[in-house]
N, C-alpha and C. Protein backbone atom coordinates (compact mmCIF):
# COMPACT_ATOMS: atom_id res chain seq x y z
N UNK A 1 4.71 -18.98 23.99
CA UNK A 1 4.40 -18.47 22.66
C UNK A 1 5.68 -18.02 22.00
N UNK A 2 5.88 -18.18 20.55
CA UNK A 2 7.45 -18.51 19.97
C UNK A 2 7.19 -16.73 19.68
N UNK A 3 8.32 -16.20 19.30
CA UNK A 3 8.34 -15.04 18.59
C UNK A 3 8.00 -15.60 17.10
N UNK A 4 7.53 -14.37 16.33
CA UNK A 4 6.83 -14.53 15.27
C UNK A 4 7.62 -13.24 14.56
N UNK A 5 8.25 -13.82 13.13
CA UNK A 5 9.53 -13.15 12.51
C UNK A 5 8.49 -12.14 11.95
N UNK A 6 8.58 -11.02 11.65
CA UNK A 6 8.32 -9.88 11.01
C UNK A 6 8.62 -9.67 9.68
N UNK A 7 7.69 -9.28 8.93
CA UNK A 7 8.46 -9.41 7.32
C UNK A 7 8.72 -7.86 7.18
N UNK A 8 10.10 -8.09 6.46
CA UNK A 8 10.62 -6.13 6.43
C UNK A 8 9.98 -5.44 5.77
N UNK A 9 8.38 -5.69 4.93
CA UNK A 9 8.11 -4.21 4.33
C UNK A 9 6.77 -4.96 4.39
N UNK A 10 5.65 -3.75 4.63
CA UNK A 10 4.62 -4.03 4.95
C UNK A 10 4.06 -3.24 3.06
N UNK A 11 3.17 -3.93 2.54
CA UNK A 11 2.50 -2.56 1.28
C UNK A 11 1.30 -2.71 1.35
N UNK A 12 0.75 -1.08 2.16
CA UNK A 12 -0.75 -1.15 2.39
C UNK A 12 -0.98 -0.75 0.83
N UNK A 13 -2.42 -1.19 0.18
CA UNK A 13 -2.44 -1.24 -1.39
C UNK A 13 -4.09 -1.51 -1.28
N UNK A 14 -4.57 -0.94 -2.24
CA UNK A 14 -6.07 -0.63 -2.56
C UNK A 14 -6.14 0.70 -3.76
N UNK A 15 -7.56 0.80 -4.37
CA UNK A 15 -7.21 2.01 -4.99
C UNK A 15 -7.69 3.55 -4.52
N UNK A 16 -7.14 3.88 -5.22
CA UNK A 16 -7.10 5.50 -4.78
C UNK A 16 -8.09 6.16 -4.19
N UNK A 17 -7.80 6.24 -3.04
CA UNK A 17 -9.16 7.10 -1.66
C UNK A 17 -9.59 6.10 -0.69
N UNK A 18 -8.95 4.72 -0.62
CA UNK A 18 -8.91 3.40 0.10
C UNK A 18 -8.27 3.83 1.53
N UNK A 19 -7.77 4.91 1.86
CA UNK A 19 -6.71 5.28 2.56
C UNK A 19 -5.72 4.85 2.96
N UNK A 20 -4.51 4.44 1.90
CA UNK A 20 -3.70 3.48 1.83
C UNK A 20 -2.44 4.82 2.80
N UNK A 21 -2.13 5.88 2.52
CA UNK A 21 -1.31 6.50 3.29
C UNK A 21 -1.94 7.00 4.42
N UNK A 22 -2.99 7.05 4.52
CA UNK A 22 -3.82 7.33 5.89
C UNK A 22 -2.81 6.06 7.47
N UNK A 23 -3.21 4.87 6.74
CA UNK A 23 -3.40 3.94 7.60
C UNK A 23 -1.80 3.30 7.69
N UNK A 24 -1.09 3.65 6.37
CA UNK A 24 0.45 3.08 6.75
C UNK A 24 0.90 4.11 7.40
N UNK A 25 0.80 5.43 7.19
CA UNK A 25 1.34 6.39 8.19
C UNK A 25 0.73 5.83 9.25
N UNK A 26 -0.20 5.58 9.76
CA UNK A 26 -0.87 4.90 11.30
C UNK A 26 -0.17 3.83 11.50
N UNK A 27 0.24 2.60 10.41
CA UNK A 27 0.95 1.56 11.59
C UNK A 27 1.79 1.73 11.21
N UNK A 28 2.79 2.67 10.36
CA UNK A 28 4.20 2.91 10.79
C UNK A 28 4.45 3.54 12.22
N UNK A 29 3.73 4.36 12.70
CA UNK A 29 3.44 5.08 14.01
C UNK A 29 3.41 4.09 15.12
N UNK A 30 2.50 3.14 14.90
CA UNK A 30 2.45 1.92 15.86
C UNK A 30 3.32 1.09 15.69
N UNK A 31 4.16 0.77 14.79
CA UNK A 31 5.54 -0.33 14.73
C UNK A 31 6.51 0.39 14.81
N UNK A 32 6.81 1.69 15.07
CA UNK A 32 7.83 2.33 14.30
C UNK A 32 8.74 2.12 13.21
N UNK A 33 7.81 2.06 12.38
CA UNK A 33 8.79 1.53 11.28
C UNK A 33 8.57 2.47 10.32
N UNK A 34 9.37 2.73 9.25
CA UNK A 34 9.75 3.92 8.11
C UNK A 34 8.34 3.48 7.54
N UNK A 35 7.42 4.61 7.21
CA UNK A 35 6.57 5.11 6.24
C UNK A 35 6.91 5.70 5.30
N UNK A 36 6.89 5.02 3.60
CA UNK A 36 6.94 5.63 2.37
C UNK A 36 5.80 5.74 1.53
N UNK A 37 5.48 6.92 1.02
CA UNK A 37 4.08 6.59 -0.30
C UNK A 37 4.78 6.78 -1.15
N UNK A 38 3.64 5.88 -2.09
CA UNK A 38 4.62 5.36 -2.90
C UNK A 38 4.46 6.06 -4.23
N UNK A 39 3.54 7.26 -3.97
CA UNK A 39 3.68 8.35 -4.77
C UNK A 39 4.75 9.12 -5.38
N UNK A 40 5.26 8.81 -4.18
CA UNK A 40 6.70 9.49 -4.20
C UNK A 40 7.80 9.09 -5.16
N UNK A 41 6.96 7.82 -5.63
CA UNK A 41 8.08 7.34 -6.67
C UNK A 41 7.57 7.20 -8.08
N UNK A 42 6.68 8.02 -8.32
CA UNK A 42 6.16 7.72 -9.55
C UNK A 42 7.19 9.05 -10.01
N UNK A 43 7.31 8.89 -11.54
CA UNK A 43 8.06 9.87 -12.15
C UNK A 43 7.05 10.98 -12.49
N UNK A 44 7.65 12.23 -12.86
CA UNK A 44 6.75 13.50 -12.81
C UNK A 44 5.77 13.38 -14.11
N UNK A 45 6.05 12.57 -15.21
CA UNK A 45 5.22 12.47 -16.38
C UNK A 45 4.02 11.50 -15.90
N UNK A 46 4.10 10.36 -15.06
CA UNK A 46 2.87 10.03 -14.58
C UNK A 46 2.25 10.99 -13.92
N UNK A 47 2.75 11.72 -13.08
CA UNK A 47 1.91 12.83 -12.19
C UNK A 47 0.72 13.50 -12.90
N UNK A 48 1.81 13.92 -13.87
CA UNK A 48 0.73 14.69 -15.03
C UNK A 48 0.24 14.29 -15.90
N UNK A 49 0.00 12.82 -15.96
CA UNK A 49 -0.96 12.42 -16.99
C UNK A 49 -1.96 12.05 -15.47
N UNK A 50 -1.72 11.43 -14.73
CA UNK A 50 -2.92 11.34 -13.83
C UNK A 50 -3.83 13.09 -13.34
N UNK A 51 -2.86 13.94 -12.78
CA UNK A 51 -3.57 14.90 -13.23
C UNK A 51 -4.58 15.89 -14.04
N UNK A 52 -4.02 15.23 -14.96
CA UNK A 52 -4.42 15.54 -16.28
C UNK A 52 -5.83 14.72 -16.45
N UNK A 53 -6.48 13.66 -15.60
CA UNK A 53 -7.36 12.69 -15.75
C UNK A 53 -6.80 12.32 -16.45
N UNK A 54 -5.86 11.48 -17.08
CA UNK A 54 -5.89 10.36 -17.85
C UNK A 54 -5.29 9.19 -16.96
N UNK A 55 -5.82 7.94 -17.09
CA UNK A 55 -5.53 6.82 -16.44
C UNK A 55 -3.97 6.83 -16.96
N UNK A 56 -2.92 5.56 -15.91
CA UNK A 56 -1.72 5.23 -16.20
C UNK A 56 -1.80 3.79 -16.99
N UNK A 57 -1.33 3.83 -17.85
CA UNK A 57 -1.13 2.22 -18.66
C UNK A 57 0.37 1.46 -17.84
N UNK A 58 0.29 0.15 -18.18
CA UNK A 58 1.58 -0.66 -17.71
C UNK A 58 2.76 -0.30 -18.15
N UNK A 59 2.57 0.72 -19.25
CA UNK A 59 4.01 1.06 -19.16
C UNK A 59 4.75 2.07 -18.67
N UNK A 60 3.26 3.24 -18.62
CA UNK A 60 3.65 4.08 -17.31
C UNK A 60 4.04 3.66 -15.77
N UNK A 61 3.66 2.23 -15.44
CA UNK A 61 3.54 2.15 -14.19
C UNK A 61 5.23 0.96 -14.07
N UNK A 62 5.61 0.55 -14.99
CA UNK A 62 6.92 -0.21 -14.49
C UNK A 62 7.99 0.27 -13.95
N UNK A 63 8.39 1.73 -14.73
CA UNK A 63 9.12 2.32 -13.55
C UNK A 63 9.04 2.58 -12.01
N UNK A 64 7.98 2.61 -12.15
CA UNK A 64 6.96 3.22 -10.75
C UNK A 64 7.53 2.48 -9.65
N UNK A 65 6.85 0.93 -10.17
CA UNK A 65 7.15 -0.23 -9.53
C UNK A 65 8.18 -0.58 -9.27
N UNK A 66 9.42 -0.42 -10.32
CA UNK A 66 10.25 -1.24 -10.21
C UNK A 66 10.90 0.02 -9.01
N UNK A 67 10.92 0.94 -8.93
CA UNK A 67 12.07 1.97 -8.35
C UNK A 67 11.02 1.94 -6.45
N UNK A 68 9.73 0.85 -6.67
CA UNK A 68 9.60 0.88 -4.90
C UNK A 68 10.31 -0.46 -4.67
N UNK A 69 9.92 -1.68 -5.75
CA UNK A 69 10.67 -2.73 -5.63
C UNK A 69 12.25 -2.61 -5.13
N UNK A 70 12.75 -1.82 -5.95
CA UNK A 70 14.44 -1.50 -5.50
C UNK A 70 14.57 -1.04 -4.38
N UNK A 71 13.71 0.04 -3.51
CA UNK A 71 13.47 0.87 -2.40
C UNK A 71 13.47 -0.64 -1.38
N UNK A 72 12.44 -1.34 -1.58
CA UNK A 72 11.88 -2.61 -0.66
C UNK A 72 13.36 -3.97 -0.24
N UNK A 73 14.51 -3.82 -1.53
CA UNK A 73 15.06 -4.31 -1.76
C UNK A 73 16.32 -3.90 -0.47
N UNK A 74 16.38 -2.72 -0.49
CA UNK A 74 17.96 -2.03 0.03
C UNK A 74 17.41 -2.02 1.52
N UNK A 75 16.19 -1.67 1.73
CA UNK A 75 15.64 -1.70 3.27
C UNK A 75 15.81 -3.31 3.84
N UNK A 76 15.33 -4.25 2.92
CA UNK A 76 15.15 -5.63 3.36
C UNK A 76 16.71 -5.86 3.76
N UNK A 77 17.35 -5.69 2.85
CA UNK A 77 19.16 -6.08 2.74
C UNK A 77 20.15 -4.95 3.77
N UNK A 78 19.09 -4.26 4.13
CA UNK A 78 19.98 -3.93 5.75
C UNK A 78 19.40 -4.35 6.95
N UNK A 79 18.50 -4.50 6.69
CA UNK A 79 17.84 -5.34 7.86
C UNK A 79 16.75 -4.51 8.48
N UNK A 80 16.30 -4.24 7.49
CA UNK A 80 15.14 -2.30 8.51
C UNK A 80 13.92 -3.26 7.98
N UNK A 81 13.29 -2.65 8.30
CA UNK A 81 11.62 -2.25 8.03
C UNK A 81 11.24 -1.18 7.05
N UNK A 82 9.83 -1.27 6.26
CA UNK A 82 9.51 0.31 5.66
C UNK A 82 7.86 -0.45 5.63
N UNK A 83 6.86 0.54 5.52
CA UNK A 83 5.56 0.40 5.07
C UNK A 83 5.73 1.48 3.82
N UNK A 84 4.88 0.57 2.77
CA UNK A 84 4.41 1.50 1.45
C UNK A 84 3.23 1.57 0.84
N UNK A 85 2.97 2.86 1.03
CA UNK A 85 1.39 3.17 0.59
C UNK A 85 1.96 2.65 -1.21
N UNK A 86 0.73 1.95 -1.52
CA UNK A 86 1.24 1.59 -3.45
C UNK A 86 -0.29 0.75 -4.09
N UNK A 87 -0.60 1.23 -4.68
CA UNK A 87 -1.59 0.97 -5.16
C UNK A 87 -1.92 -0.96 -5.77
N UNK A 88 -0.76 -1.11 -5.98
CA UNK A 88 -0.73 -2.49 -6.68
C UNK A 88 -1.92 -3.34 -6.81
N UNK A 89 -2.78 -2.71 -7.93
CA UNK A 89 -3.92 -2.94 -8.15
C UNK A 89 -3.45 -4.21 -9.28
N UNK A 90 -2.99 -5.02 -9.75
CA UNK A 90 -2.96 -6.28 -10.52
C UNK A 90 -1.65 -7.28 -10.17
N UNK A 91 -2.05 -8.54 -10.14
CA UNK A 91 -1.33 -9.06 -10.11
C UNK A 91 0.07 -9.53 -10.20
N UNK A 92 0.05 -8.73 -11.57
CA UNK A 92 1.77 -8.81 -12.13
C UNK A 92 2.69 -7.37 -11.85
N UNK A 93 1.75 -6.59 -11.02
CA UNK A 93 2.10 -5.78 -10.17
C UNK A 93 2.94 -5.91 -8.80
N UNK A 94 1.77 -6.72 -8.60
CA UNK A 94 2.60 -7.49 -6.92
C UNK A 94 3.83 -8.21 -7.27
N UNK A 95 3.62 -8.72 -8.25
CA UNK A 95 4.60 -10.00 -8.23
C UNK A 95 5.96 -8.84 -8.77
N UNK A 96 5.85 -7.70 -9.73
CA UNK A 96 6.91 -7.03 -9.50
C UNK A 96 7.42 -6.40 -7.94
N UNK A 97 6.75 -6.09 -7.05
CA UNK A 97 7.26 -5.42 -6.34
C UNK A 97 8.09 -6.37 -4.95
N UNK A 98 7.04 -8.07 -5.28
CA UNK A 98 7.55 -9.02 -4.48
C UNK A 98 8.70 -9.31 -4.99
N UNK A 99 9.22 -9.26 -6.23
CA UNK A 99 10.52 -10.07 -6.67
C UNK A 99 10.54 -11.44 -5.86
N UNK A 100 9.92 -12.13 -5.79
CA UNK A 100 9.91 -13.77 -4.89
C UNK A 100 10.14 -13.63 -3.48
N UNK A 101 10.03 -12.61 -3.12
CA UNK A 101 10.76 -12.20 -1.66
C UNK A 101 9.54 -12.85 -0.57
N UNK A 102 9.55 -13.45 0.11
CA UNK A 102 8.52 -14.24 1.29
C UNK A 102 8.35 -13.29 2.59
N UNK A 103 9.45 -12.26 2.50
CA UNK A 103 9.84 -11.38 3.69
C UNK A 103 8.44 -9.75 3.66
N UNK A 104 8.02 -10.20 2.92
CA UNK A 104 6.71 -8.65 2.56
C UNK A 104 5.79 -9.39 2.49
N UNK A 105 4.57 -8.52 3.06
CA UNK A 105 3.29 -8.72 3.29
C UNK A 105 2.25 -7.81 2.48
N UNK A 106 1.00 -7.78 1.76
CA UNK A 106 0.15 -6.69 1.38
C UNK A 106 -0.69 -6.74 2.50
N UNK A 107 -0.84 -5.62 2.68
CA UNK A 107 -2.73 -5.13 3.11
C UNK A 107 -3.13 -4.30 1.82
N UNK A 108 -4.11 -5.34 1.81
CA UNK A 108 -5.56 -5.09 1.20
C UNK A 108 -6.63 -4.28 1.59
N UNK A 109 -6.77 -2.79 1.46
CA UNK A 109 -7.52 -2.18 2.10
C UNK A 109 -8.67 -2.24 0.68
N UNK A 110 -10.17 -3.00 1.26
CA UNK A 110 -11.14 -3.26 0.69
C UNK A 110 -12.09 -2.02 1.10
N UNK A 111 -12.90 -1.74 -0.17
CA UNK A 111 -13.81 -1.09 0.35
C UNK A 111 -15.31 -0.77 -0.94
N UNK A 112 -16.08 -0.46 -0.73
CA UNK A 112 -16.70 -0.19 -1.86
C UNK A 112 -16.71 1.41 -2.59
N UNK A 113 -17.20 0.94 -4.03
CA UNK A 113 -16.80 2.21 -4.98
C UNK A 113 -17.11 3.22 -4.17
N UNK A 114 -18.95 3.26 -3.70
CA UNK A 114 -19.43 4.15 -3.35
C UNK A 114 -19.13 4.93 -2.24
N UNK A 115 -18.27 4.31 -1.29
CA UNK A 115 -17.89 4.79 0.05
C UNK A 115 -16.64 5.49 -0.23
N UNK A 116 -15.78 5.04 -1.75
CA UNK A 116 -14.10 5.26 -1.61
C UNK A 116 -14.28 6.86 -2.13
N UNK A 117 -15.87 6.80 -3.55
CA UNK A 117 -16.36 8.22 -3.95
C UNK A 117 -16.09 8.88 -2.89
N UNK A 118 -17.09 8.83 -1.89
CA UNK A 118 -17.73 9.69 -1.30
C UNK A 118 -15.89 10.31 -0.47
N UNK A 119 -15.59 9.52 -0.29
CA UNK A 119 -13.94 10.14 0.42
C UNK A 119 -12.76 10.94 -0.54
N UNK A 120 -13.23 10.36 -1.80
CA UNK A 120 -12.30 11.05 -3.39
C UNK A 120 -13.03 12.37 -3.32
N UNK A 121 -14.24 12.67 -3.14
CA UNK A 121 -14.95 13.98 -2.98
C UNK A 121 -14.83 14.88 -2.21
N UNK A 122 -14.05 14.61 -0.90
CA UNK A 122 -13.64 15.51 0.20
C UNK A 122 -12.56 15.79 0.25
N UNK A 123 -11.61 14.72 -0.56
CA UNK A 123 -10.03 15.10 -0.79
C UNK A 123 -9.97 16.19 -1.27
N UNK A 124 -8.75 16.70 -0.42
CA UNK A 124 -8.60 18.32 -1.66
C UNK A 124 -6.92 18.04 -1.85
N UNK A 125 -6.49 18.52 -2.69
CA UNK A 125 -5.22 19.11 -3.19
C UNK A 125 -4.23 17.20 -3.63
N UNK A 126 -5.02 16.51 -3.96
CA UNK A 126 -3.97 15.03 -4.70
C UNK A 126 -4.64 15.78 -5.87
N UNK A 127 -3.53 14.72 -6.85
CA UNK A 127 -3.03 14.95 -8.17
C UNK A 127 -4.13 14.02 -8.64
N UNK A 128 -4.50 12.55 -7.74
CA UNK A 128 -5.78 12.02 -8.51
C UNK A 128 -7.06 12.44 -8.41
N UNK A 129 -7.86 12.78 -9.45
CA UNK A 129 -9.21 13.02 -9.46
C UNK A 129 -10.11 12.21 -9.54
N UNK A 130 -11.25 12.60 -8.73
CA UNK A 130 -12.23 11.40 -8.18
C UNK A 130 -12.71 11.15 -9.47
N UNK A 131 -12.45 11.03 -10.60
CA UNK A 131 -13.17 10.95 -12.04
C UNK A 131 -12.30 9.35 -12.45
N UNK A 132 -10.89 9.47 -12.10
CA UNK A 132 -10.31 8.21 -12.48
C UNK A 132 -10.89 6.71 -11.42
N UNK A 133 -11.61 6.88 -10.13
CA UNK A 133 -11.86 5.99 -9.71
C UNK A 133 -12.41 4.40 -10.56
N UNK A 134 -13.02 4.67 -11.29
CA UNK A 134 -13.68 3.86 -12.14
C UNK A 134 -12.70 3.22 -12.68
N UNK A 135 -11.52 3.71 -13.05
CA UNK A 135 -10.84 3.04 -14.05
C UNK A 135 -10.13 2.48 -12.95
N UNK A 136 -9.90 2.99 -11.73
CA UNK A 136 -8.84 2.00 -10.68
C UNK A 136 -9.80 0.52 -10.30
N UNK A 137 -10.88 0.51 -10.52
CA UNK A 137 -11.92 -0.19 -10.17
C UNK A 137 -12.05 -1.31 -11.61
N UNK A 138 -11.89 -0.68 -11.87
CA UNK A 138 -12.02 -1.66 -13.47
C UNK A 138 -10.52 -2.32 -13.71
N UNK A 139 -9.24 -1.86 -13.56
CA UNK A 139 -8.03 -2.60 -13.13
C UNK A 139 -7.82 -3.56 -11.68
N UNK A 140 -8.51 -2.98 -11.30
CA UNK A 140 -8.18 -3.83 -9.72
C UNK A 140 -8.48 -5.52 -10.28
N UNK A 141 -7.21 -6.22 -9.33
CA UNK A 141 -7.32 -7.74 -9.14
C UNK A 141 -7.44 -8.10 -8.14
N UNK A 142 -8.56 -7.97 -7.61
CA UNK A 142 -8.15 -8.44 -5.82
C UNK A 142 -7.15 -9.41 -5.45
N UNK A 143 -6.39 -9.06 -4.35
CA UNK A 143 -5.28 -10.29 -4.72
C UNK A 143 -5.93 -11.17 -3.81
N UNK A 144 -5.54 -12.40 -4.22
CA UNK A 144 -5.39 -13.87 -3.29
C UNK A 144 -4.60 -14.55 -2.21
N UNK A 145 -5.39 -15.16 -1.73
CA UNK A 145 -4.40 -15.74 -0.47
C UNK A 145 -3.26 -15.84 -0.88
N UNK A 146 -2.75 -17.06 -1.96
CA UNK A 146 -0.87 -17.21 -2.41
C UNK A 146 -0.51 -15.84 -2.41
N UNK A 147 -1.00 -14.52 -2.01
CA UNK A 147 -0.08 -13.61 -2.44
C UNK A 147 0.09 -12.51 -1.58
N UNK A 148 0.68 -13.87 -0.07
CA UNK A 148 1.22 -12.95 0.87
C UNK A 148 0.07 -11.55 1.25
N UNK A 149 -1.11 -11.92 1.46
CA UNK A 149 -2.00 -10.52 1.83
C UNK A 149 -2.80 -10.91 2.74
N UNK A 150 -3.13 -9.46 3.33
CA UNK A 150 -4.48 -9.35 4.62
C UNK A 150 -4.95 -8.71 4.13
N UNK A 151 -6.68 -9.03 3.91
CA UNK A 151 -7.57 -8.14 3.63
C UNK A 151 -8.23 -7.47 4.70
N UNK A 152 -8.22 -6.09 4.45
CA UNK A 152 -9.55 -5.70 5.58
C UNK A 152 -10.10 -4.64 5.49
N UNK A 153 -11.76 -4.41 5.94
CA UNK A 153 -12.57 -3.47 5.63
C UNK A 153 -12.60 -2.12 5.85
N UNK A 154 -12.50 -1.36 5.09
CA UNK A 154 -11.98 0.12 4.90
C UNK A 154 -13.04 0.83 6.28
N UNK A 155 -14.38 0.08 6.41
CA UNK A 155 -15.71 0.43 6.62
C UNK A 155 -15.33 0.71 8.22
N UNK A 156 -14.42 1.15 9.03
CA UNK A 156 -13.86 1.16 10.52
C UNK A 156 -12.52 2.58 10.73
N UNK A 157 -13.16 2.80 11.93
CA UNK A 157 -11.92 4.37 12.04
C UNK A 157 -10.45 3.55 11.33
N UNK A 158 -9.34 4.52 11.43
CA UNK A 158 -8.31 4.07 11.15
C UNK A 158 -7.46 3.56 12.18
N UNK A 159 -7.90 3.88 13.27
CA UNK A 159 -7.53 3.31 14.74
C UNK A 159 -7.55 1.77 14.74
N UNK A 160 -8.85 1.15 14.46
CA UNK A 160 -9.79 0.21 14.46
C UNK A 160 -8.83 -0.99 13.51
N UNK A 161 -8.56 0.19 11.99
CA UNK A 161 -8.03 -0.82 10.89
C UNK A 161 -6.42 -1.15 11.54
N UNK A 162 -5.91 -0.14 12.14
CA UNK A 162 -4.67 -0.69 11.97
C UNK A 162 -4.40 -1.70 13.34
N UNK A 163 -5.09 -1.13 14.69
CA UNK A 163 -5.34 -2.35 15.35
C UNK A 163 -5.53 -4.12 14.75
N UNK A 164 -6.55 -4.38 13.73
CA UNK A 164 -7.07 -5.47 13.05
C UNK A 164 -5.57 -5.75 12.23
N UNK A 165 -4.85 -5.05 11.91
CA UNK A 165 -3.76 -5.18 10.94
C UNK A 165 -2.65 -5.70 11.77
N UNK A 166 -2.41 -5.19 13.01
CA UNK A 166 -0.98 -5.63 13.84
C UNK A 166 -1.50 -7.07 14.78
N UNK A 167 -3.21 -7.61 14.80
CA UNK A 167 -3.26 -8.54 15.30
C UNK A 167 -3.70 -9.32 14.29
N UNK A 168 -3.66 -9.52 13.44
CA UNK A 168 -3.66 -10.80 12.35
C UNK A 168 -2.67 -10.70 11.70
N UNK A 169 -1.45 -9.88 11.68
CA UNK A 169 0.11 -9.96 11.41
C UNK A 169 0.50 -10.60 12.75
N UNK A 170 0.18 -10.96 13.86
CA UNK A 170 0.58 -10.98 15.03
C UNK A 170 1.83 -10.42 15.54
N UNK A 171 2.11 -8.97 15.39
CA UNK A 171 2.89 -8.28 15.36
C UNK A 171 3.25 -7.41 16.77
N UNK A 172 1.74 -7.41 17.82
CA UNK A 172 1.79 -6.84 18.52
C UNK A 172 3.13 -6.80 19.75
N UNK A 173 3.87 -7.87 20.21
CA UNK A 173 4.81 -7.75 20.94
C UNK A 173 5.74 -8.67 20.18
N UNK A 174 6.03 -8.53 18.88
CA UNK A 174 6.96 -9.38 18.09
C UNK A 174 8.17 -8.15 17.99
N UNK A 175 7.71 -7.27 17.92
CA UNK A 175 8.75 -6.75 17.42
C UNK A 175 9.00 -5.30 18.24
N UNK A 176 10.45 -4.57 18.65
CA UNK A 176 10.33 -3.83 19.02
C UNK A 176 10.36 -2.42 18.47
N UNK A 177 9.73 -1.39 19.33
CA UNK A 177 9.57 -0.27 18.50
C UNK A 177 11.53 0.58 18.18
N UNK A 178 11.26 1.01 16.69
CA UNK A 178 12.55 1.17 16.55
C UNK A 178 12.48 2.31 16.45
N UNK A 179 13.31 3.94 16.60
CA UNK A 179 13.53 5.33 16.61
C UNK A 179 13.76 5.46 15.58
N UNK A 180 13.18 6.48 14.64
CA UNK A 180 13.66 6.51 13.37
C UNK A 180 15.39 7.28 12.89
């Protein structure tokens, strides 16, 4: 069995309460590889308009993107790894954060409205409120096969998902665990 190349940035992506940092913190843990959310890169005026309940428009969100894109960029071009929690709910989303790059993968964490509610309702202390779900739901593009992704069902512990995630990446003895 050949080794199977690893692509340097994994972006778990779904919308908000999908448990997109739940589960990349989990298989960064299992690959050792750098975990980023990608919260972290939104600028403080999105914060507070999402706070604020108001949805983000595309032009709130290009910085967003472009500054994980650049992040995805400097990791790939040293040769590391990173997983990024990132919502990349539309198409021309992905395709910003792919810049044509073949070397990144999405997970697609699927799930339904009613189950992602019921988890937006127990969250305490994020900046998004379970009130904007609808509108992440009404933007979402599910992405497609051409676009570099694994889908899989939110509906399983997080044990379960990220197991399903490192064996249909076939990742399990591809790569070794690295110390951060």
């Amino acid at each position: 069995m050949g080794r199977v190349e690893a692509p340097c940035a994994l972006i778990v992506m779904g919308v908000s309460g999908s448990g997109k940092s739940t589960v990349a913190g989990a298989l960064g843990e299992r690959l050792g590889w750098r975990f980023e959310d990608g919260d972290s890169f939104h600028p403080a005026s999105n914060v507070e308009k999402m706070r604020a309940g108001h949805p983000l428009t595309d032009e709130d969100r290009w910085p967003w993107l472009n500054a994980i894109a650049d992040e995805i960029e400097r990791v790939c071009g040293r040769g590391e790894h990173v997983i990024i929690a990132c919502s990349a709910l539309k198409h021309t989303y992905r395709d910003v954060l792919l810049r044509g790059r073949d070397d990144v993968r999405f997970i697609f964490l699927k799930g339904t409205k009613e189950l992602i509610a019921e988890r937006l309702a127990q969250r305490k202390g994020h900046f998004m409120p379970p009130g904007l779900l609808t509108s992440q739901f009404d933007t979402l593009e599910p992405p497609e096969a051409g676009e570099h992704v694994l889908t899989v069902s939110i509906d399983e512990t997080v044990e379960a998902i990220v197991d399903g995630i490192v064996r249909q990446l076939k990742l399990g003895a591809a790569i070794p665990k690295v110390l951060p």
